[in-house]
N, C-alpha and C. Protein backbone atom coordinates (compact mmCIF):
# COMPACT_ATOMS: atom_id res chain seq x y z
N UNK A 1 -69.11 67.74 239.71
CA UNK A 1 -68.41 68.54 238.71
C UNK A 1 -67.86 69.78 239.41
N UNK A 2 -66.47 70.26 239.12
CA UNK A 2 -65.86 71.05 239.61
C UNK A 2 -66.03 72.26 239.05
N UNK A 3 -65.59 73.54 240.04
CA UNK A 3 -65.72 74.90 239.54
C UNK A 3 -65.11 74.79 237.88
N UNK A 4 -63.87 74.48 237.69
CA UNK A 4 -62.97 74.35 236.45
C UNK A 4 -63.46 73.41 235.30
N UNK A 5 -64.24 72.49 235.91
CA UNK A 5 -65.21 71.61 234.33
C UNK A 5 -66.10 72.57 234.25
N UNK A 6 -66.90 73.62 235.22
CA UNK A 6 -68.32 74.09 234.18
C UNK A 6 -67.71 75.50 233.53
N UNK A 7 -66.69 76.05 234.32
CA UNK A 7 -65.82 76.90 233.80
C UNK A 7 -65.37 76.56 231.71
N UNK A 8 -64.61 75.35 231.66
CA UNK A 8 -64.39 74.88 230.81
C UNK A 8 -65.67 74.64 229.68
N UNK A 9 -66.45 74.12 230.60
CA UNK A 9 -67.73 73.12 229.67
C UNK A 9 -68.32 74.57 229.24
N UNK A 10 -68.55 75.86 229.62
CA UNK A 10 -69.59 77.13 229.53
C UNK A 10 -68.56 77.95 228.18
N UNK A 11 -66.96 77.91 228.46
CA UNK A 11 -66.06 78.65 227.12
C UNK A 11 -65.79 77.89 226.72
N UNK A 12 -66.23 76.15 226.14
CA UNK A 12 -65.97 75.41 224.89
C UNK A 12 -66.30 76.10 223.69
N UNK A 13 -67.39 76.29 223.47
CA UNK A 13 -68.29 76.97 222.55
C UNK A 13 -67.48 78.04 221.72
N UNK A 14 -67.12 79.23 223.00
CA UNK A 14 -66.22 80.48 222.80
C UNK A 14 -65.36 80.07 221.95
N UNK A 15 -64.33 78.97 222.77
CA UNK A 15 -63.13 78.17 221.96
C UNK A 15 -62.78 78.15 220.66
N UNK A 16 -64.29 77.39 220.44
CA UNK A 16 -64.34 76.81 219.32
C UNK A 16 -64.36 78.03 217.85
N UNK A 17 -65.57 79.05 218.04
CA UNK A 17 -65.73 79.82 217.18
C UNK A 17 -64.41 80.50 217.01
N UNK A 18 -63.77 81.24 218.12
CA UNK A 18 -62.33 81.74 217.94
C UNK A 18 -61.55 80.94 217.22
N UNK A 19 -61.33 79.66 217.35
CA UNK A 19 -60.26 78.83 216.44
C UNK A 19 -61.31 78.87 215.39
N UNK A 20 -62.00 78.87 214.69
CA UNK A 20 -62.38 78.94 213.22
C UNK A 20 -61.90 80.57 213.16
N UNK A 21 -62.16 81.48 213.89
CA UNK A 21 -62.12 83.26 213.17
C UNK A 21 -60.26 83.17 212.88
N UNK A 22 -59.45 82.45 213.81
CA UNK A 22 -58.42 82.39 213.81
C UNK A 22 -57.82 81.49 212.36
N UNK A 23 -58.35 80.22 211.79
CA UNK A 23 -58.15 79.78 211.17
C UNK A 23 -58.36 80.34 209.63
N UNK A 24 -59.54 81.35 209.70
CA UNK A 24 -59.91 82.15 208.59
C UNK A 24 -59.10 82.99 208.31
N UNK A 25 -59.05 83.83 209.19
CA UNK A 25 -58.12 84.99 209.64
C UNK A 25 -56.67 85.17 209.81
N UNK A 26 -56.24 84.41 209.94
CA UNK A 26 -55.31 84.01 210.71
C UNK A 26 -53.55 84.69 209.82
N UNK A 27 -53.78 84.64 208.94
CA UNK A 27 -53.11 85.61 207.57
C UNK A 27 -53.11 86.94 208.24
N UNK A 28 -54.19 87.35 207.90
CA UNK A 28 -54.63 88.56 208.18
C UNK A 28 -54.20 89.03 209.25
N UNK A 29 -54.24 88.41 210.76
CA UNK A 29 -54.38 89.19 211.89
C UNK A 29 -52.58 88.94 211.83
N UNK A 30 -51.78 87.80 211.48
CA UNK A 30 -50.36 87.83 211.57
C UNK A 30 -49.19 89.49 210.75
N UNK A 31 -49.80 89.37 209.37
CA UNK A 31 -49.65 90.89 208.84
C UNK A 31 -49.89 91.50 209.49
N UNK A 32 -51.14 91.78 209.95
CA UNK A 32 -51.34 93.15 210.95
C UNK A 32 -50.05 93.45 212.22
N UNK A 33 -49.99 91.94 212.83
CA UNK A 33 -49.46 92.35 213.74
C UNK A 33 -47.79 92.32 213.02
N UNK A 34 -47.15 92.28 212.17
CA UNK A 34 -46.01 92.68 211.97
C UNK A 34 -46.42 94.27 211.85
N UNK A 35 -46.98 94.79 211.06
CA UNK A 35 -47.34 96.30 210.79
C UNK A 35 -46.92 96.80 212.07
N UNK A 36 -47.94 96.39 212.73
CA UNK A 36 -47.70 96.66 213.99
C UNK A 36 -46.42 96.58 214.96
N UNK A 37 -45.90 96.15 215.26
CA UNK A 37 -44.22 95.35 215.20
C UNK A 37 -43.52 96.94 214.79
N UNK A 38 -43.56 96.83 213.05
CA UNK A 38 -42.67 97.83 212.70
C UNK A 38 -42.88 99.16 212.61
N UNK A 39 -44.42 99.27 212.74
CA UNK A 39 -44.22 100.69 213.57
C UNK A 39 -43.62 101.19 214.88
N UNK A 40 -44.13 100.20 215.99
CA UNK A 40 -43.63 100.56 217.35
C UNK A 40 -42.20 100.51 216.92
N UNK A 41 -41.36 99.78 216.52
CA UNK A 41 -40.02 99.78 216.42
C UNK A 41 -39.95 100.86 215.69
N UNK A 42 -39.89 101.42 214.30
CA UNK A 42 -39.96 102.45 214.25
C UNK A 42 -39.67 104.21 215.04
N UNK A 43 -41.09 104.28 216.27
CA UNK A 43 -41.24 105.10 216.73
C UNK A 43 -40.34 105.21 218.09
N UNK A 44 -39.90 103.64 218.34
CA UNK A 44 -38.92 103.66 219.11
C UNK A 44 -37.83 103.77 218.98
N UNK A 45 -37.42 104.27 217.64
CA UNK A 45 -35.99 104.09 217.31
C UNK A 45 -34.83 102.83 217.16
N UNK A 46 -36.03 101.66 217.48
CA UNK A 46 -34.93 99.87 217.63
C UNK A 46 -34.31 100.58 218.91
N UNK A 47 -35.02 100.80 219.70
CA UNK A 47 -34.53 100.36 221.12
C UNK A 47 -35.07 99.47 221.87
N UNK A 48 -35.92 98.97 221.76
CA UNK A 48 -36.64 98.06 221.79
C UNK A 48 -37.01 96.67 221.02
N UNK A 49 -36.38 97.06 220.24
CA UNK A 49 -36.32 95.97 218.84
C UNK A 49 -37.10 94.82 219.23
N UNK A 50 -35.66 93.82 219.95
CA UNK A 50 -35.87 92.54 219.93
C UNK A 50 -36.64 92.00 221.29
N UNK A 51 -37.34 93.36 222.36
CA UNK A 51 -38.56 92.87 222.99
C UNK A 51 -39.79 92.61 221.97
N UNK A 52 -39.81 93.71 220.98
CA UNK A 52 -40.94 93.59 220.02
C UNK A 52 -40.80 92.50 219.03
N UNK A 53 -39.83 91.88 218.75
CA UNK A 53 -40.14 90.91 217.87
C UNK A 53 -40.25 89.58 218.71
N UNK A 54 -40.07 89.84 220.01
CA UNK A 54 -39.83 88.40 220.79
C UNK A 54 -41.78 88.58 221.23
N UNK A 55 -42.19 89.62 221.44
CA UNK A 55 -43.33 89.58 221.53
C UNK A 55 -44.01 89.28 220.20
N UNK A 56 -44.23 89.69 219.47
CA UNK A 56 -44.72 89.35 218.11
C UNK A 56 -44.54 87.82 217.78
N UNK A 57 -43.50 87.28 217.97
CA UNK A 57 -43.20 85.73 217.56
C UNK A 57 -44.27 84.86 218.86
N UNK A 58 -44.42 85.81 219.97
CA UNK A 58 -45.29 85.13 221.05
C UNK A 58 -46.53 85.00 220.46
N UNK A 59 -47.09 86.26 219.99
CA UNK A 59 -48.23 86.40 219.81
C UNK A 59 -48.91 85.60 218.09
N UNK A 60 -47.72 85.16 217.54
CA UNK A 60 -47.95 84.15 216.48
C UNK A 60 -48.05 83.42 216.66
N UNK A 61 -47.13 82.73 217.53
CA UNK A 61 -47.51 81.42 218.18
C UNK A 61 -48.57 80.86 218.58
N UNK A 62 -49.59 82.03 219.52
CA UNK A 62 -50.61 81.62 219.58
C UNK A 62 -51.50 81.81 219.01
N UNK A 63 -51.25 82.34 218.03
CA UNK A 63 -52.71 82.24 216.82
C UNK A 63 -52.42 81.17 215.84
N UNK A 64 -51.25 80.50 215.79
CA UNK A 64 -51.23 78.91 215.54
C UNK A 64 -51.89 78.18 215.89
N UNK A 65 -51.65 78.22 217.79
CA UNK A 65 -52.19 77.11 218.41
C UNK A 65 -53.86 77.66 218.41
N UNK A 66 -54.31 78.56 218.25
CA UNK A 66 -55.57 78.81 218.05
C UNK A 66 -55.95 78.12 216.54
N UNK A 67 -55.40 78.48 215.90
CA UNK A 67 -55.95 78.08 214.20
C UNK A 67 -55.89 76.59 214.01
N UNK A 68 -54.77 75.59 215.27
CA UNK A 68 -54.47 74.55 214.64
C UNK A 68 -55.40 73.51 215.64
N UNK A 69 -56.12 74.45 216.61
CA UNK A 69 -57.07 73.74 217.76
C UNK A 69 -55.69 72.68 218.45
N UNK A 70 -54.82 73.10 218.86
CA UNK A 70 -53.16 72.11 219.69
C UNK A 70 -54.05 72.16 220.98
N UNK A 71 -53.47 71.44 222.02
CA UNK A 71 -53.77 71.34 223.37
C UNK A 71 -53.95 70.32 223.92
N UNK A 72 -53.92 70.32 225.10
CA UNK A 72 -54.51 69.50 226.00
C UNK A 72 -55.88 69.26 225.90
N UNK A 73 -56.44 70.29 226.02
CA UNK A 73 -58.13 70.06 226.17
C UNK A 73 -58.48 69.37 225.12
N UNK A 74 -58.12 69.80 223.46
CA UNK A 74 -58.50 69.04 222.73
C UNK A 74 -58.36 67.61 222.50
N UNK A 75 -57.51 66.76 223.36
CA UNK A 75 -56.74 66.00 222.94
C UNK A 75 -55.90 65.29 222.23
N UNK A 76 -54.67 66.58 221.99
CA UNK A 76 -53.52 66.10 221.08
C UNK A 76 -52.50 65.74 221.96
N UNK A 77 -52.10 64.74 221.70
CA UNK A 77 -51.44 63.61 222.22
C UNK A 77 -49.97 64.08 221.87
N UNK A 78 -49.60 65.02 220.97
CA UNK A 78 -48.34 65.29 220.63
C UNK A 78 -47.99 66.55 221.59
N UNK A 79 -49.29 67.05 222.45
CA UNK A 79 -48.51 68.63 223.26
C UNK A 79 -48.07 67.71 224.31
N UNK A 80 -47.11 68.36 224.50
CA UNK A 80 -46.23 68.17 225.84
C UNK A 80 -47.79 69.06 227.20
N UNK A 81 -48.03 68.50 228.27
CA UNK A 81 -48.63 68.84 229.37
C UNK A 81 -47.59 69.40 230.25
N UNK A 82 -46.43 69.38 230.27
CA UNK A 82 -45.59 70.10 231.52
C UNK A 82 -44.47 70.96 230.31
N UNK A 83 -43.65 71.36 230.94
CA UNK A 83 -42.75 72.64 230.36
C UNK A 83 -41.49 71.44 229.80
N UNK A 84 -40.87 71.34 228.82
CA UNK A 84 -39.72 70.68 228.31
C UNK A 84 -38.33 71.09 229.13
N UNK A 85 -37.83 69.96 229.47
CA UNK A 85 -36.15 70.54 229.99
C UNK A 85 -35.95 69.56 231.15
N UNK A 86 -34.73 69.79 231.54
CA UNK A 86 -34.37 69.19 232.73
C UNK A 86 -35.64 69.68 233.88
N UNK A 87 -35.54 69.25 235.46
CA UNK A 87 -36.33 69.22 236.39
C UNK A 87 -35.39 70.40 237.14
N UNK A 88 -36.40 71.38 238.28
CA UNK A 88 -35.99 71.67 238.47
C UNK A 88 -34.82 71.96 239.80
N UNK A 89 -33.60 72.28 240.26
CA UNK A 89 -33.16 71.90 241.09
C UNK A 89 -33.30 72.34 242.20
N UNK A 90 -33.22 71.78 243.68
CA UNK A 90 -33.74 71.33 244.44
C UNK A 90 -32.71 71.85 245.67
């Protein structure tokens, strides 16, 4: 067994409880983080705008894939394992 299976096998556990707090929560912590969102924009005057909402849409994303348990590890057969698109050139 490799450094990366007991690595894995020791934060399953972790995993797991986070995707339930995420699945509970998961409302909750998304509001927050718009609040959040439109204050910094706010205090920045929208100069920053659309780094902050491109971050925010990041950070939803993954409290999806947290709430919806997606992945590889879990084995869903519908995630893509490599990046979508052409290959790259050479």
């Amino acid at each position: 067994m490799g450094l990366m299976d007991n690595v894995k096998a020791k934060l399953a556990p972790a995993r797991d409880k986070v995707s339930d707090l995420a699945q509970k929560h998961g409302g909750k912590v998304q509001h927050s983080l718009d609040k959040a969102a439109k204050a910094v924009d706010e205090r920045t005057k929208g100069k920053y705008s659309d780094k902050i909402h491109a971050g925010t849409d990041k950070a939803k994303g993954a409290m999806d894939r947290l709430a919806h348990k997606e992945g590889p590890e879990t084995g869903d057969a519908a995630t893509p394992t490599r990046p979508e698109g052409p290959p790259p050139a050479s």
